[in-house]
Protein backbone atom coordinates (compact mmCIF):
# COMPACT_ATOMS: atom_id res chain seq x y z
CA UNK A 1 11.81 -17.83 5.29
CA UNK A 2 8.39 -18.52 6.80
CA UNK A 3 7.33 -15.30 6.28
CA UNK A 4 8.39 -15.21 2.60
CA UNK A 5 6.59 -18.27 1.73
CA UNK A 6 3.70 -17.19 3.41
CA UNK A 7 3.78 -14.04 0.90
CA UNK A 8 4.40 -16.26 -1.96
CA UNK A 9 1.78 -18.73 -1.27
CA UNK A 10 -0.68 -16.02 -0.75
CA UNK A 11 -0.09 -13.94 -3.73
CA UNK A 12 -1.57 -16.15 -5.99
CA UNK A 13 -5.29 -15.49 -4.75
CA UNK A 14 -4.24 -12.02 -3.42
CA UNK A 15 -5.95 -9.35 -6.02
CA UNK A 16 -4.48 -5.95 -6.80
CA UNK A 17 -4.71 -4.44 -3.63
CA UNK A 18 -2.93 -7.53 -1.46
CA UNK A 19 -0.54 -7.39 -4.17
CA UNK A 20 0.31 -3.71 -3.34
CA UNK A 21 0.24 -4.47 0.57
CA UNK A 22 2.86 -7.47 0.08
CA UNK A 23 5.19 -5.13 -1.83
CA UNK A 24 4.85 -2.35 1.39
CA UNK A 25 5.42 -4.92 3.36
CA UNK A 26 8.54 -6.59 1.70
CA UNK A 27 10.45 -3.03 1.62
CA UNK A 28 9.55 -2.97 5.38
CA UNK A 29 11.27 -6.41 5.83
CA UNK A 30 14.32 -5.30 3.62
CA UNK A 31 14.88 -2.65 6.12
CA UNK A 32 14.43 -4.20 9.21
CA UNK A 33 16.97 -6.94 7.82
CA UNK A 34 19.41 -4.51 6.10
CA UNK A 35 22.50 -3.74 8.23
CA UNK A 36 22.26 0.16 8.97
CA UNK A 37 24.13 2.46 6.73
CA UNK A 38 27.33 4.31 7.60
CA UNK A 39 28.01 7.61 6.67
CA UNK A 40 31.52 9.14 5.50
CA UNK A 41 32.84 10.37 8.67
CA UNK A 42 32.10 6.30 9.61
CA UNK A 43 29.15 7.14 12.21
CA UNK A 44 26.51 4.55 11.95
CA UNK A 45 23.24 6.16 10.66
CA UNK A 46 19.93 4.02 10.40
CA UNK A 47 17.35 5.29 7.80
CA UNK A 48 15.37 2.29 7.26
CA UNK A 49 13.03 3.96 9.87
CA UNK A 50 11.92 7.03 8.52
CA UNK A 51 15.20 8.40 6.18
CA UNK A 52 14.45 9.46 2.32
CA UNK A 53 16.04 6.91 -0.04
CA UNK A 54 18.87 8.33 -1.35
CA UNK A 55 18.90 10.55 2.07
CA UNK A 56 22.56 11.77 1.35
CA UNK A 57 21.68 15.36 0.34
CA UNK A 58 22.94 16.15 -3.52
CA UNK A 59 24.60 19.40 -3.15
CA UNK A 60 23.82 20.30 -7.05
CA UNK A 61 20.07 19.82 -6.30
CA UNK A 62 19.84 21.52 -2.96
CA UNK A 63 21.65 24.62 -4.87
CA UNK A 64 19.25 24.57 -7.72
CA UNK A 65 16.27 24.56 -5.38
CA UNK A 66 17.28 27.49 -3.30
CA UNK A 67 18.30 29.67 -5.92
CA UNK A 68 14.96 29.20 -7.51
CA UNK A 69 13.12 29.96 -4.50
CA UNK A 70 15.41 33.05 -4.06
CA UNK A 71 14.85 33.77 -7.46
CA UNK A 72 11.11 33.75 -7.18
CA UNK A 73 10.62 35.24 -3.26
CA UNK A 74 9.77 38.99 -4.61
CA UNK A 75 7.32 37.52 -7.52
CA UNK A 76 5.62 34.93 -5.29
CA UNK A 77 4.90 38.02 -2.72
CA UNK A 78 3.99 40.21 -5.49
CA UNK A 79 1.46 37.96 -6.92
CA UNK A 80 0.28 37.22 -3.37
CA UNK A 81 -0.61 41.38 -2.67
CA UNK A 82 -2.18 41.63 -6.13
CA UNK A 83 -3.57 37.30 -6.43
CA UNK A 84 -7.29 37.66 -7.90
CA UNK A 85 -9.91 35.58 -6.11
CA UNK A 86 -10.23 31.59 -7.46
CA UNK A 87 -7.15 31.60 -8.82
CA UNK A 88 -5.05 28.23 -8.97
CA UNK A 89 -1.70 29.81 -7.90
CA UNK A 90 -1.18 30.55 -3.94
CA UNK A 91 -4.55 29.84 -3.33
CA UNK A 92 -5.48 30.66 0.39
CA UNK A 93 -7.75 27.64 0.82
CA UNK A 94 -8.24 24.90 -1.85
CA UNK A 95 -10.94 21.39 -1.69
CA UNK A 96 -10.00 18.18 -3.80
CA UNK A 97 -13.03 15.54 -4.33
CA UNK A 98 -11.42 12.95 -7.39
CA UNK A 99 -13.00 9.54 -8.41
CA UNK A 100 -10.22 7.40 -10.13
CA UNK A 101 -10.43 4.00 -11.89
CA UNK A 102 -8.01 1.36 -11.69
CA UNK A 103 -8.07 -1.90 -14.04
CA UNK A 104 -9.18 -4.76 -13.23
CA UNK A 105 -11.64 -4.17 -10.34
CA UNK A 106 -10.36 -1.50 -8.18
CA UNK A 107 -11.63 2.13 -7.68
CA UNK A 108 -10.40 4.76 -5.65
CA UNK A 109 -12.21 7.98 -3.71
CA UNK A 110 -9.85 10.49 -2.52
CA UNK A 111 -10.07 14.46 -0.58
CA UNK A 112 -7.17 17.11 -0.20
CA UNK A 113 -7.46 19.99 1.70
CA UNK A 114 -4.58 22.95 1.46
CA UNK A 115 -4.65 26.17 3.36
CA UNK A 116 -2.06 28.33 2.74
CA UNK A 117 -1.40 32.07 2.62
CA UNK A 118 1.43 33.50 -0.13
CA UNK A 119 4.60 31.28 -0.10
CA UNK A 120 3.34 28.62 2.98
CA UNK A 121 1.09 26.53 3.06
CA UNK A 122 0.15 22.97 4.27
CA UNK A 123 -2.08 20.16 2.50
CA UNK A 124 -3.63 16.77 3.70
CA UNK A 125 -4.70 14.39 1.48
CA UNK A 126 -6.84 10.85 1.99
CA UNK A 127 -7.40 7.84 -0.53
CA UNK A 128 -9.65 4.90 -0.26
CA UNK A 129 -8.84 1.96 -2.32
CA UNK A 130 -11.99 -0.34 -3.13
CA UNK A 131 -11.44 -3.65 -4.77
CA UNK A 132 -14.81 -5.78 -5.81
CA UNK A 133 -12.91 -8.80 -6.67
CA UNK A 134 -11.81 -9.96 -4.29
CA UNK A 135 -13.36 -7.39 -2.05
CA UNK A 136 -10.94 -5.58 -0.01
CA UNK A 137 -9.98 -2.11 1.02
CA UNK A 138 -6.94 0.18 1.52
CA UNK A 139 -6.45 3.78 3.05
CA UNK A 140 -3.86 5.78 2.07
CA UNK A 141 -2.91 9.35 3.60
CA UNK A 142 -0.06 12.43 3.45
CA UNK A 143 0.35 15.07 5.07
CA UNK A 144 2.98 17.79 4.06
CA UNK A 145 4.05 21.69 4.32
CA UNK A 146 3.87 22.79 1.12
CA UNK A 147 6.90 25.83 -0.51
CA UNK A 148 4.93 27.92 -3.59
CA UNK A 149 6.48 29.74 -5.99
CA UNK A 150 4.68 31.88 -8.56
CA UNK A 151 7.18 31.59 -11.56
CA UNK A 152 5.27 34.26 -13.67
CA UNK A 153 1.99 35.31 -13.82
CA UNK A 154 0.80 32.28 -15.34
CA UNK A 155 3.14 29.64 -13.90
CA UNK A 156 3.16 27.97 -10.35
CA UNK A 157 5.85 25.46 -8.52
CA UNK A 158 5.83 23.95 -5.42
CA UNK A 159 7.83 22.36 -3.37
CA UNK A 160 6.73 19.59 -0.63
CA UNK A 161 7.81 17.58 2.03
CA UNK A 162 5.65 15.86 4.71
CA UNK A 163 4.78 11.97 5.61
CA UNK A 164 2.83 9.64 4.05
CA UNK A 165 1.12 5.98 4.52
CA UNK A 166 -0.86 3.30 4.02
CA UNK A 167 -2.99 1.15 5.82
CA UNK A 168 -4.37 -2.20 5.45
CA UNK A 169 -4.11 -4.99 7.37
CA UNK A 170 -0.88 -3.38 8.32
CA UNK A 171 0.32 0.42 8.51
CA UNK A 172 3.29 1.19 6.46
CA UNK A 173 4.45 5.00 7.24
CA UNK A 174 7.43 7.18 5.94
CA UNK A 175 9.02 10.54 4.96
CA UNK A 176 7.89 11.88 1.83
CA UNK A 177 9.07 14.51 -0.66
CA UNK A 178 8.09 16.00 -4.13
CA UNK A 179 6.82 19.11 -6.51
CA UNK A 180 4.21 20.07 -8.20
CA UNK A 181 4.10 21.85 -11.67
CA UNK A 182 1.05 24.30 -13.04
CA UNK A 183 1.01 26.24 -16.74
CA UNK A 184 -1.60 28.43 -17.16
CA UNK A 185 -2.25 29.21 -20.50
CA UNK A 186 -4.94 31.76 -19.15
CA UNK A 187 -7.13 32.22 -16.31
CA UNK A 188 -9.41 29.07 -17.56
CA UNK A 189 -7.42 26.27 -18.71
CA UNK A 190 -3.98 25.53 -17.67
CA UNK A 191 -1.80 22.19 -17.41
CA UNK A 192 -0.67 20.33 -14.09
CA UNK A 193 1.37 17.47 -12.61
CA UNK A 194 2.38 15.89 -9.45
CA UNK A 195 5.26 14.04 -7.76
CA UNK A 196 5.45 12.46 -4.69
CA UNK A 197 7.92 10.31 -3.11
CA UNK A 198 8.23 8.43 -0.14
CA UNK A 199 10.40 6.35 1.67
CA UNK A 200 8.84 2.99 3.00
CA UNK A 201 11.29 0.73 4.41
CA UNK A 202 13.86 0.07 2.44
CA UNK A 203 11.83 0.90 -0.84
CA UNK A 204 10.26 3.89 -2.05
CA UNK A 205 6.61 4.68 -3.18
CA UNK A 206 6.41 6.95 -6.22
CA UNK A 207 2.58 8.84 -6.78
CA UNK A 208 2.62 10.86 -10.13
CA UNK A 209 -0.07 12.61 -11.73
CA UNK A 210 -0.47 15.26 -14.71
CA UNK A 211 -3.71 16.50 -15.34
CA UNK A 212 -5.80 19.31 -17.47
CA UNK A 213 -7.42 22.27 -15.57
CA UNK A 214 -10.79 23.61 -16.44
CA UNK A 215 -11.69 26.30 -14.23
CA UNK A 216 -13.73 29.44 -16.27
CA UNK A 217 -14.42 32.24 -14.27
CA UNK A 218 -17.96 32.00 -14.30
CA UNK A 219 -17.81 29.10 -12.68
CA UNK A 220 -16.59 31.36 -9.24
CA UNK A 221 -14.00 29.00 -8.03
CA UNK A 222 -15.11 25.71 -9.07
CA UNK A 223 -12.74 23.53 -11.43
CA UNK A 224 -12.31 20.30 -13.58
CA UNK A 225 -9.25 18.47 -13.28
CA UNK A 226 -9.63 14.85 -15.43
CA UNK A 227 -6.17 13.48 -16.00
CA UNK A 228 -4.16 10.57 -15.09
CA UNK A 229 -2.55 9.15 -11.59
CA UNK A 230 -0.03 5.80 -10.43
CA UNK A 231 1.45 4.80 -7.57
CA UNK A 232 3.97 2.55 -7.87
CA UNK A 233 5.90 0.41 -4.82
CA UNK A 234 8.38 -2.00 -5.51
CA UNK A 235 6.98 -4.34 -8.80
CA UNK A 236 3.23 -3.39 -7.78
CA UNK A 237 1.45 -0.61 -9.30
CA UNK A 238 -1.96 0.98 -8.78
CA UNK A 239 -2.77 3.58 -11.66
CA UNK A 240 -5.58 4.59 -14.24
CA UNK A 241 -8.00 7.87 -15.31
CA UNK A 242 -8.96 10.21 -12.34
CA UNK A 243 -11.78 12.83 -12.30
CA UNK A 244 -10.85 15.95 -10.18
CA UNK A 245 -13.76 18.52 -8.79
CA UNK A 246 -11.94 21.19 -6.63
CA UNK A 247 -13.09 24.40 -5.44
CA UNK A 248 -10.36 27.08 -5.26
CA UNK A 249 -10.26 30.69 -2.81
């Protein structure tokens, strides 16, 4: 109870940012004071300290996934032999710079670096979160093994799970999981879009983003992505216009 009205009395000078923090740190709460979950076979099984939520696997979803990455193994190789240079799909090394705006007063500065080669690959990815009024700061991280499929010669999917987390006055860390879509309706100007979702206590932090993709091949690797980004934890949300610069091997 202390704690809670500590939150409550704090949240009404607390800007975006301490907003965002209070809902991380509520989930965590919920969790530690959640009794831990029992599976079918009645063994006690505690996720609130790194599971997925909803960590019961869904059969339907699991089947779905594998047969399209069994349906797409020979492609994705096949594009891998043949992939030209700078291209967006299976890239063998890929550099993120983006510059995002977030109403009222916050900004945010983020870098992602992937390395992968054909069908593996792994990405990490850092966010700074700068609020002016009242001035205040938040890091934010993942790190995750990355499954790519090239569905077509002009189409890209990939799969990703890794860990994620924030850190403020506090660190707030958990599993995370997602995809990520690209149509390319030729070698200059395709369409993208993220999802991410991790598990933080007994809550779960959802990061989407679709975005445009200017990348001419004069330009020798170099790309525009502007589109649009949110995060989203409990009733707190953190989301507005992003400028992507990426370079692309």
């Amino acid at each position: 109870p202390a704690v809670l009205c500590l939150l409550l009395a704090s949240s009404a000078s607390a800007g975006q940012l301490g907003r965002f923090a209070e809902a991380l740190e509520k989930s965590a709460a919920a969790a530690e004071a959640a009794p831990p979950k029992k599976s079918a076979s009645g063994k006690t099984l505690d996720f609130g300290s790194g599971g997925l939520g909803g960590s019961d696997c869904e059969p339907l979803l699991l089947c779905a996934f594998l047969q399209v990455a069994a349906a797409t193994l020979d492609p994705t190789f096949a594009y891998a032999q043949a992939r030209p240079a700078h291209m967006p799909i299976l890239p063998l090394f890929r550099l993120d710079g983006a510059y995002q705006l977030i109403p009222k007063d916050v900004d945010a500065i983020s870098g992602r670096v992937e390395l992968g080669r054909g069908p593996f690959a792994a990405a990490y990815e850092r966010i700074l979160f700068r609020e002016k009024e009242p001035r205040d700061r938040m890091w934010g991280w993942r790190g995750e093994a990355l499954w790519r499929m090239a569905v077509g010669e002009g189409a890209r999917l990939d799969a990703a799970v890794g860990y994620m987390g924030y850190q403020r006055e506090g660190s707030h860390n958990g599993p995370s999981t997602g995809f990520s879509l690209g149509w390319y309706t030729s070698r200059s100007v395709g369409y993208e879009a993220d999802v991410r979702w991790g598990s933080i206590g007994d809550g779960t932090s959802t990061d989407m983003r679709g975005r445009l993709f200017l990348g001419p091949k004069s330009w020798k690797g170099f790309a525009l992505r502007p589109g649009y980004r949110g995060i989203r934890t409990g009733d707190a949300t953190l989301h507005g216009p992003e400028l992507t610069v990426s370079y692309t091997w």
